[in-house]
C-alpha atoms as a PDB file:
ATOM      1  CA  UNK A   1      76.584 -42.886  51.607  1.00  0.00           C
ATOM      2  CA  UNK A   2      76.703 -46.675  50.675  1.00  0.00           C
ATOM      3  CA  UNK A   3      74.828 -48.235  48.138  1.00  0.00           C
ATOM      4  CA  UNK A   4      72.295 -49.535  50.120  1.00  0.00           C
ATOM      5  CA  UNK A   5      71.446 -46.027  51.434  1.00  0.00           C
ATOM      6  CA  UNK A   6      71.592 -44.667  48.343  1.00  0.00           C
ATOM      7  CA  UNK A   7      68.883 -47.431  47.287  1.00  0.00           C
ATOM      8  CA  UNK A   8      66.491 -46.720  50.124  1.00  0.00           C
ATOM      9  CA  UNK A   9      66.263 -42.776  49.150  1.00  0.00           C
ATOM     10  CA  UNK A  10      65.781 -43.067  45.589  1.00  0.00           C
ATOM     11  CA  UNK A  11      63.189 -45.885  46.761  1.00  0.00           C
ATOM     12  CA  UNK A  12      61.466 -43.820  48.974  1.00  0.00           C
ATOM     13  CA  UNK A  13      61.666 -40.975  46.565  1.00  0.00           C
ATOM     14  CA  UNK A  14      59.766 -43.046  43.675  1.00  0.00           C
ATOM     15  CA  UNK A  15      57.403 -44.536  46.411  1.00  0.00           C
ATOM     16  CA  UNK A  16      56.319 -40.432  47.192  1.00  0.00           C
ATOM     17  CA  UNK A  17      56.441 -39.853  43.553  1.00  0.00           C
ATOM     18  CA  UNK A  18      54.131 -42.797  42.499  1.00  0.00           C
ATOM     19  CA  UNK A  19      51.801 -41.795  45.978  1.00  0.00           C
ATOM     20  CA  UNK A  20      51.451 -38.326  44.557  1.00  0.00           C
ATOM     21  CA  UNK A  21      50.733 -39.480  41.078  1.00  0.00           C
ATOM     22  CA  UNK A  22      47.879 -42.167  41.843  1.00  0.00           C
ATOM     23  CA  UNK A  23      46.384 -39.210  44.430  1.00  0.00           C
ATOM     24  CA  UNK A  24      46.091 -36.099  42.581  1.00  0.00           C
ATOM     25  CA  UNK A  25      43.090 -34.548  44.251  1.00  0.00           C
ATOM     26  CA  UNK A  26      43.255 -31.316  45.707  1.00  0.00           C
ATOM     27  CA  UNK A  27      41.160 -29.435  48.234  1.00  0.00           C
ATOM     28  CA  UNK A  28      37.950 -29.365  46.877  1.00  0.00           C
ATOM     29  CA  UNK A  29      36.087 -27.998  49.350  1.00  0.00           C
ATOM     30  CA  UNK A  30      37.024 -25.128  51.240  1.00  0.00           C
ATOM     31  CA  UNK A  31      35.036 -21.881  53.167  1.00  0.00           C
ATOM     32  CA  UNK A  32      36.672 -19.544  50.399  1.00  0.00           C
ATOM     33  CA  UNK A  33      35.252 -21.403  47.634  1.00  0.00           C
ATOM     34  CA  UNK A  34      32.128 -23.040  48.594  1.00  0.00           C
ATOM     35  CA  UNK A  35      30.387 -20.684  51.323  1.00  0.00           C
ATOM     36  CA  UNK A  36      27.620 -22.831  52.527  1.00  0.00           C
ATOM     37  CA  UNK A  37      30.296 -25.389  53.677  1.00  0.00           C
ATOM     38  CA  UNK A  38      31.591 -24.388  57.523  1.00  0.00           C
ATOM     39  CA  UNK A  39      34.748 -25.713  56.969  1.00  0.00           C
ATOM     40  CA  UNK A  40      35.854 -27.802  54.713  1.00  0.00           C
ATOM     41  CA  UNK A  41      38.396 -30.687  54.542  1.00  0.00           C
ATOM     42  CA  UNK A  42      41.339 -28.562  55.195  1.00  0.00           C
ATOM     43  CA  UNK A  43      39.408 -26.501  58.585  1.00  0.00           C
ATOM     44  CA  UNK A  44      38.600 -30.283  59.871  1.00  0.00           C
ATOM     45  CA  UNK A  45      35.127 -29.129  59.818  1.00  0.00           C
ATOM     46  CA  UNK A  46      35.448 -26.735  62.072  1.00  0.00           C
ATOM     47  CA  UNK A  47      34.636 -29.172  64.778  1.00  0.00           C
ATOM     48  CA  UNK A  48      37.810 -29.063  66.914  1.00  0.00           C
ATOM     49  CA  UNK A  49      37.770 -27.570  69.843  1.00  0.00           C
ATOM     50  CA  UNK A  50      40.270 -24.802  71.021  1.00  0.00           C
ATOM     51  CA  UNK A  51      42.252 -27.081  73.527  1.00  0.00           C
ATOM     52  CA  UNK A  52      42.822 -29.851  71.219  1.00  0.00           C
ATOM     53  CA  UNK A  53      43.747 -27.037  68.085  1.00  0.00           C
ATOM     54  CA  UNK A  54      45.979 -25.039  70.585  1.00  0.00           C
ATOM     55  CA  UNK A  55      47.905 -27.857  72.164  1.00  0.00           C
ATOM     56  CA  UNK A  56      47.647 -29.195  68.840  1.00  0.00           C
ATOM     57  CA  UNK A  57      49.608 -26.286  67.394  1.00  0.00           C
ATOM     58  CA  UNK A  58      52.162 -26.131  70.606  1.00  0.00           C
ATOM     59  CA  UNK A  59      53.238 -29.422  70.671  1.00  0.00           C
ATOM     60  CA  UNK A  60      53.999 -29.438  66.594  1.00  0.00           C
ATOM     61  CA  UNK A  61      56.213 -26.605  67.116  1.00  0.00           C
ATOM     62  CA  UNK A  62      57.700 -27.318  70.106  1.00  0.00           C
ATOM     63  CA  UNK A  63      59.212 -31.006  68.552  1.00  0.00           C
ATOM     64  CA  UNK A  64      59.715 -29.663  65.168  1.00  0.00           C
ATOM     65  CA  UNK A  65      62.124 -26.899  67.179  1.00  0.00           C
ATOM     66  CA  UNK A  66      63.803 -28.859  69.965  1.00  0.00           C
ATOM     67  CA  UNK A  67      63.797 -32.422  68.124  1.00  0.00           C
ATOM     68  CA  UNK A  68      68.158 -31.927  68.311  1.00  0.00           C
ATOM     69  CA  UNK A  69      68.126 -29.815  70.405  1.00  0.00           C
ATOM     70  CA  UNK A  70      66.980 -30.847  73.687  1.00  0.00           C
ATOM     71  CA  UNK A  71      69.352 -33.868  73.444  1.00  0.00           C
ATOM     72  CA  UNK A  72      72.373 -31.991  72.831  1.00  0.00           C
ATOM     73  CA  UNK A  73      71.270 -29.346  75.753  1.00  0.00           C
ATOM     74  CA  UNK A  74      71.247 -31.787  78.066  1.00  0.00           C
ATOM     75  CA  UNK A  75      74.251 -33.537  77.321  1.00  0.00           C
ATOM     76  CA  UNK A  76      75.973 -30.330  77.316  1.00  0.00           C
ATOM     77  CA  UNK A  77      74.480 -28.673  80.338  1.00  0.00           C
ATOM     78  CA  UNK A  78      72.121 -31.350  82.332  1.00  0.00           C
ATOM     79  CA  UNK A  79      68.453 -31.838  82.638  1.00  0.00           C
ATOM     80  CA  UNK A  80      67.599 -28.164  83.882  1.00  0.00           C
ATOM     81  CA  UNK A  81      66.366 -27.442  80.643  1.00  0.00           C
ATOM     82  CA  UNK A  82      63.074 -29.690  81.294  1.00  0.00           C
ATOM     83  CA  UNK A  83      62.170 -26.615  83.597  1.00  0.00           C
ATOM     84  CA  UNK A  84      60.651 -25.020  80.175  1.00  0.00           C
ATOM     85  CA  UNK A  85      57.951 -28.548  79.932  1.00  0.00           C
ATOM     86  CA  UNK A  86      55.498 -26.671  82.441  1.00  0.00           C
ATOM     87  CA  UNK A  87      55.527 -23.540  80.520  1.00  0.00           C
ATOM     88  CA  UNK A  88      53.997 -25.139  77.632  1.00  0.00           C
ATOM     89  CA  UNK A  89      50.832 -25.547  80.470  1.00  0.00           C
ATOM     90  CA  UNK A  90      51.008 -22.050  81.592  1.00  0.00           C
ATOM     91  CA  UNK A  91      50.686 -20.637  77.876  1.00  0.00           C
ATOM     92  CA  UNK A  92      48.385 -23.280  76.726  1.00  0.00           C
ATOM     93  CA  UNK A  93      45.582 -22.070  79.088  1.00  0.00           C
ATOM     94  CA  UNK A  94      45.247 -18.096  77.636  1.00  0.00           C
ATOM     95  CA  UNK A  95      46.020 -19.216  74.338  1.00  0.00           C
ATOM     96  CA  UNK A  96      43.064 -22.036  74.039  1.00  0.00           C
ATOM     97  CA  UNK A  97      40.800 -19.830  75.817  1.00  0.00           C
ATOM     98  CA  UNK A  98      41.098 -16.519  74.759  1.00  0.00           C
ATOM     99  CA  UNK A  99      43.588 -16.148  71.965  1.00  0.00           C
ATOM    100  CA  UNK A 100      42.658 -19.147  69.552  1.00  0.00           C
ATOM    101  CA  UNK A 101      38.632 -18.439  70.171  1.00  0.00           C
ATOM    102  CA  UNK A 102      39.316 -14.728  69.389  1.00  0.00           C
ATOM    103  CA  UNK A 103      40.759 -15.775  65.685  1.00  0.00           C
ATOM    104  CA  UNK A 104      38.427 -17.848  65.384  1.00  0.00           C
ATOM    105  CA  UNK A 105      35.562 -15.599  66.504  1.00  0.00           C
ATOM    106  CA  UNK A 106      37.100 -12.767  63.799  1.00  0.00           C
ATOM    107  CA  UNK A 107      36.762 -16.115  60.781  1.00  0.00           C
ATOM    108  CA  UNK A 108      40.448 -16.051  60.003  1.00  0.00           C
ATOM    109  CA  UNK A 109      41.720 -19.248  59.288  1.00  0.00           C
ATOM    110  CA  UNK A 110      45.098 -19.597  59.594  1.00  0.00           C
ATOM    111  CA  UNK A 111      48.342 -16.588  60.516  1.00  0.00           C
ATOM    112  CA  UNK A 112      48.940 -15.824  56.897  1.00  0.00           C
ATOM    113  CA  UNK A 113      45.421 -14.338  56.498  1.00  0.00           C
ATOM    114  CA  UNK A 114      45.797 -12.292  59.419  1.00  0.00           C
ATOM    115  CA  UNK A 115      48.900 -11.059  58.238  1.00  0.00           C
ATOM    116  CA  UNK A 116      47.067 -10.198  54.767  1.00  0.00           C
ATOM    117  CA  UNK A 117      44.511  -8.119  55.730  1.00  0.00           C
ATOM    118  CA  UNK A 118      47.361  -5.955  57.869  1.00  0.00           C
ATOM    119  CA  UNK A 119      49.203  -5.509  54.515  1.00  0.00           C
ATOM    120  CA  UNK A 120      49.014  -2.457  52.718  1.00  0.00           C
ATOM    121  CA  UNK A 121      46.852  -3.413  49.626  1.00  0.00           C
ATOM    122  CA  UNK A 122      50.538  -2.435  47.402  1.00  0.00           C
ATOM    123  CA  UNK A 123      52.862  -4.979  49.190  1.00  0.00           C
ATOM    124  CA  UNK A 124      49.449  -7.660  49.343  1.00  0.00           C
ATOM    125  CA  UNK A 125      48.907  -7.595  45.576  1.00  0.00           C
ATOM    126  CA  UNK A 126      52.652  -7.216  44.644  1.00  0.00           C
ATOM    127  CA  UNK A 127      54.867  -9.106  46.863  1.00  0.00           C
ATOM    128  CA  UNK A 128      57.664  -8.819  44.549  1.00  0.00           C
ATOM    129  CA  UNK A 129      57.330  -4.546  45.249  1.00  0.00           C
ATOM    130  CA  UNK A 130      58.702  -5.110  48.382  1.00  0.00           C
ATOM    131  CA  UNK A 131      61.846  -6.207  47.892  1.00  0.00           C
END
């Protein structure tokens, strides 16, 4: 790394670091601890619609996983691999109207919470007893 470069990270580093230090609110307002509010700030309110959460959630993972990697597939082996872009549609229609709903339906609010309640109460409450 040059100097410069080295400049711009720590810059950017102190920029997050002075961000988080002027803005030290948390979530103050959540289902869990206030339960007259529907939503809260972190649930959006609960005023999103299935579609828009689903592709929502699709999209996120699909270019946090393939951000490298579709470029270097299709260097390495042509465009074929743009066949999997009309999957995406195919799975988004179940999954915004019947999976996400269902959740939803149940009051879970995000995977981990579904995964909690399946937990046996020892490995919930001791997460370090499972290892």
């Amino acid at each position: 790394m040059t100097l410069l470069d080295t400049l711009i990270v720590v810059a950017y580093l102190l920029a997050v670091l002075i961000v988080g230090l002027a803005c030290p609110t948390g979530q103050h307002s959540t289902r869990d601890t206030n339960p007259t509010d529907p939503g809260g700030f972190m649930l959006g309110g609960r005023v999103f619609g299935s579609l828009l959460v689903g592709v929502s959630v699709m999209v996120t993972t699909f270019s946090a996983l393939n951000f490298a990697a579709f470029p270097t597939e299709v260097a390495a082996n042509g465009l074929y691999i743009l066949a999997c872009v009309p999957v995406f549609l195919l799975i988004a229609f179940p999954v915004t109207r019947w999976i996400i709903p269902a959740f939803v339906d149940q009051g879970y609010t995000s995977a981990y919470q579904l995964l909690e309640e399946a937990s046996t109460p020892v490995s919930a409450s001791s997460p370090a007893a499972c290892s």
